[in-house]
C-alpha atoms as a PDB file:
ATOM      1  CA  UNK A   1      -3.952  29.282 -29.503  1.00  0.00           C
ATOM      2  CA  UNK A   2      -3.143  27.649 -26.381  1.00  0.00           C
ATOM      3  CA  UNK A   3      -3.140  30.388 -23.951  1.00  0.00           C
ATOM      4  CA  UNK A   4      -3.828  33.636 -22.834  1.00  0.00           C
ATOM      5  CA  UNK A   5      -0.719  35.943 -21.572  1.00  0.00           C
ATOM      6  CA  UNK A   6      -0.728  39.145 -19.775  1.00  0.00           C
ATOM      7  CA  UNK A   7       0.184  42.128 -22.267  1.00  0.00           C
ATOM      8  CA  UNK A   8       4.234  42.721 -22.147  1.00  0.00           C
ATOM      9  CA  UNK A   9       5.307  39.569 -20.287  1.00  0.00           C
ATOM     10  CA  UNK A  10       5.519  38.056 -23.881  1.00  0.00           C
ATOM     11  CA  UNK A  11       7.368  41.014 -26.080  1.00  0.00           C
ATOM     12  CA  UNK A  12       3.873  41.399 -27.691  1.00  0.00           C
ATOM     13  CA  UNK A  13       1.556  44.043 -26.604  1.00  0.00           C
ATOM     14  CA  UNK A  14      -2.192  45.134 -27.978  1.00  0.00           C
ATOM     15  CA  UNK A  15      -1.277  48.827 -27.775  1.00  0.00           C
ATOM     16  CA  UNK A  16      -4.304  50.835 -28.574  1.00  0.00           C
ATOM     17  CA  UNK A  17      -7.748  50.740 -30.231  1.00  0.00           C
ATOM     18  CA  UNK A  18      -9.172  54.032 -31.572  1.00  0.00           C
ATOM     19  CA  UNK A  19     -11.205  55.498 -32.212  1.00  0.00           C
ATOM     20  CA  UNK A  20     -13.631  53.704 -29.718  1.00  0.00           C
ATOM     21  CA  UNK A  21     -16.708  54.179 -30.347  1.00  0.00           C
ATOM     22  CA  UNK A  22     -15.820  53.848 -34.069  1.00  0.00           C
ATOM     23  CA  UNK A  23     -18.546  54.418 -36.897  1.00  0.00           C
ATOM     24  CA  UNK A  24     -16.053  54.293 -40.377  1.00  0.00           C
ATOM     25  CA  UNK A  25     -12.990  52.715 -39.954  1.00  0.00           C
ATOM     26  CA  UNK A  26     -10.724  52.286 -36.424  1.00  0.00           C
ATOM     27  CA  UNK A  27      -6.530  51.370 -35.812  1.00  0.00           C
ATOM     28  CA  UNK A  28      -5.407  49.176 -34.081  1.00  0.00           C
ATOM     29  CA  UNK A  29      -1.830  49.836 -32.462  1.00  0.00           C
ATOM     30  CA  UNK A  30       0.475  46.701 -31.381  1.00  0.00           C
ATOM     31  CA  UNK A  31       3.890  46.178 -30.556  1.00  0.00           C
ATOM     32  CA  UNK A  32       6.621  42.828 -30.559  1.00  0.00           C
ATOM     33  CA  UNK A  33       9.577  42.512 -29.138  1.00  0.00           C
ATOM     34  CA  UNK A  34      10.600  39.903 -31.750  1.00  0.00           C
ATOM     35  CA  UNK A  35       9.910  38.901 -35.639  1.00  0.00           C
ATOM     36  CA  UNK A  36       6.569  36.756 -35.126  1.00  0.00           C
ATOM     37  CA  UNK A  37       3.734  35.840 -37.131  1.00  0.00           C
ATOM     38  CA  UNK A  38       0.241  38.111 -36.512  1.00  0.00           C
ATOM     39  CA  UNK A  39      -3.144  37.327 -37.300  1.00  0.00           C
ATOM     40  CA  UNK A  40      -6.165  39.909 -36.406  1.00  0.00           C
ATOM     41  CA  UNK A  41      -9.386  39.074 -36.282  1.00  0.00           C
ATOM     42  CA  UNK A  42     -12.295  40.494 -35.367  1.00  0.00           C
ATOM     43  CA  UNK A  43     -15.718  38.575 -33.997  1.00  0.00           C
ATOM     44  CA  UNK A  44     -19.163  40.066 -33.775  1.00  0.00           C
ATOM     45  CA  UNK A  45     -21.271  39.768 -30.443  1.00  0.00           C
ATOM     46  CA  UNK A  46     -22.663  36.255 -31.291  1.00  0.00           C
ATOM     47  CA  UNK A  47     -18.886  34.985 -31.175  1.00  0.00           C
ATOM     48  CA  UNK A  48     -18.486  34.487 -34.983  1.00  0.00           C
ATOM     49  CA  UNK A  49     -15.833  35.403 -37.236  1.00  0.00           C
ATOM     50  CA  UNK A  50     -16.478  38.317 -39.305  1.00  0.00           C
ATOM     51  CA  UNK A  51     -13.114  39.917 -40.490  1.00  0.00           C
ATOM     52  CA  UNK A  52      -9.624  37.978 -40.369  1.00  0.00           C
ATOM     53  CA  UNK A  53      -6.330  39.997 -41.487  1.00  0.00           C
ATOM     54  CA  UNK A  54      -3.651  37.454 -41.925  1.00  0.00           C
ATOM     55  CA  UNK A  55      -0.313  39.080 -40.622  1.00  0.00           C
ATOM     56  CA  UNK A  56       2.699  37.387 -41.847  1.00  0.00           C
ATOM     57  CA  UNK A  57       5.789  37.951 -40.475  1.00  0.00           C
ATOM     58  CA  UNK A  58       6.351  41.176 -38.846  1.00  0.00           C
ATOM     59  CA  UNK A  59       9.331  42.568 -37.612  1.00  0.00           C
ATOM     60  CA  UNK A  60       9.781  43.703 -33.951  1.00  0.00           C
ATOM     61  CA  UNK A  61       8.609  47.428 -33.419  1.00  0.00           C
ATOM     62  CA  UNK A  62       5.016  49.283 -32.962  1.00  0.00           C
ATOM     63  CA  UNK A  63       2.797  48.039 -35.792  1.00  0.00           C
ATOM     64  CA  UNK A  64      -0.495  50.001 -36.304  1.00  0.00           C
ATOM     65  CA  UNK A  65      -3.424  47.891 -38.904  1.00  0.00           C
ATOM     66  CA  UNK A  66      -6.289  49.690 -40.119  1.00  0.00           C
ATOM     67  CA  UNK A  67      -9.865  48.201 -39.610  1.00  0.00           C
ATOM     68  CA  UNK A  68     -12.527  49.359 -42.308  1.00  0.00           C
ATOM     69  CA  UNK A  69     -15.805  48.499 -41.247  1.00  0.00           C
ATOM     70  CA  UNK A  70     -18.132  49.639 -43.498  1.00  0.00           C
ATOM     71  CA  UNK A  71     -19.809  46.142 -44.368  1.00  0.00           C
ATOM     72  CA  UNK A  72     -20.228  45.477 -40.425  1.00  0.00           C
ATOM     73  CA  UNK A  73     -23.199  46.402 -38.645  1.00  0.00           C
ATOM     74  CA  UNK A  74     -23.381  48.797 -35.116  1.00  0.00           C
ATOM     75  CA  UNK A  75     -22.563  46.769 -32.001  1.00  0.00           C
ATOM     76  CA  UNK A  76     -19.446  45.212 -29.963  1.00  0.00           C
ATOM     77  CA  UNK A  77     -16.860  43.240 -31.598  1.00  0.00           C
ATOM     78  CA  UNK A  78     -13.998  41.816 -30.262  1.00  0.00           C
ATOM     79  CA  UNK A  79     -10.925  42.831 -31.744  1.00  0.00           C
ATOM     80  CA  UNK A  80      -8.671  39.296 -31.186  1.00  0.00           C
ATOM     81  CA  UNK A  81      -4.793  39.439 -32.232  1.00  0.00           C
ATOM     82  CA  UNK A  82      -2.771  36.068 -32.323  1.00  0.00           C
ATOM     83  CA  UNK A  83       0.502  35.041 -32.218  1.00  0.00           C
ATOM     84  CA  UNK A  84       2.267  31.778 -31.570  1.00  0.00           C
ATOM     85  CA  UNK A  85       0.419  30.832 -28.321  1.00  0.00           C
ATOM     86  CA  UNK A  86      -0.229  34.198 -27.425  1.00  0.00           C
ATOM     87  CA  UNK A  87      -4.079  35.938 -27.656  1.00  0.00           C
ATOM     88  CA  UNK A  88      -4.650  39.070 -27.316  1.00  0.00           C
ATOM     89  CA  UNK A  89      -8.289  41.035 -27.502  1.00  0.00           C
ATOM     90  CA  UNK A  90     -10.067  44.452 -26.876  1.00  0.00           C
ATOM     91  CA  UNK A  91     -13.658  45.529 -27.514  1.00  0.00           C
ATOM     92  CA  UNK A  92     -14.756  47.253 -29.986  1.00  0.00           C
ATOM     93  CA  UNK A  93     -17.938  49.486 -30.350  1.00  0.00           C
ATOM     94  CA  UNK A  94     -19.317  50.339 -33.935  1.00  0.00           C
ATOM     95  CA  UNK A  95     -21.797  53.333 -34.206  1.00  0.00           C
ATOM     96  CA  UNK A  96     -23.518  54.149 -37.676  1.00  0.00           C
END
């Protein structure tokens, strides 16, 4: 990714993260104006990769992906969504 873009200017918008705190499983809620590729990832406080959902192509609309996180450990994770040259991201708190 190439860029960061404010929510809605680009069609695509990170719409909602909950529950948050989270200790099972959380949604994530995003919208696109337009048919784009998705990919979600999610990265633990030390910055590394710990979950990727590859998103193919999804059709414009309000999308909503489930997390399960019962192989992570309690902390903050970044929940990162790309697309094209867009990045998206929210934080994410785990309590078990």
């Amino acid at each position: 990714a190439t860029g960061t873009y404010q929510q809605g200017k680009s069609g695509f918008k990170f719409e909602n993260l909950f529950p948050n705190p989270a200790s099972g499983s959380f949604n994530i809620t995003y919208s696109t104006e337009k048919t784009r590729h998705i990919e979600i990832r999610l990265i633990n406080s030390a910055g590394q990769q710990v979950k990727m959902i590859k998103r193919e192509r999804e059709m414009p609309g309000v999308h909503t992906v489930k997390i399960h996180s019962n192989d992570l450990n309690s902390g903050v994770y970044q929940v990162v969504l790309y697309s094209e040259d867009i990045v998206l991201q929210k934080t994410a708190i785990l309590n078990k």
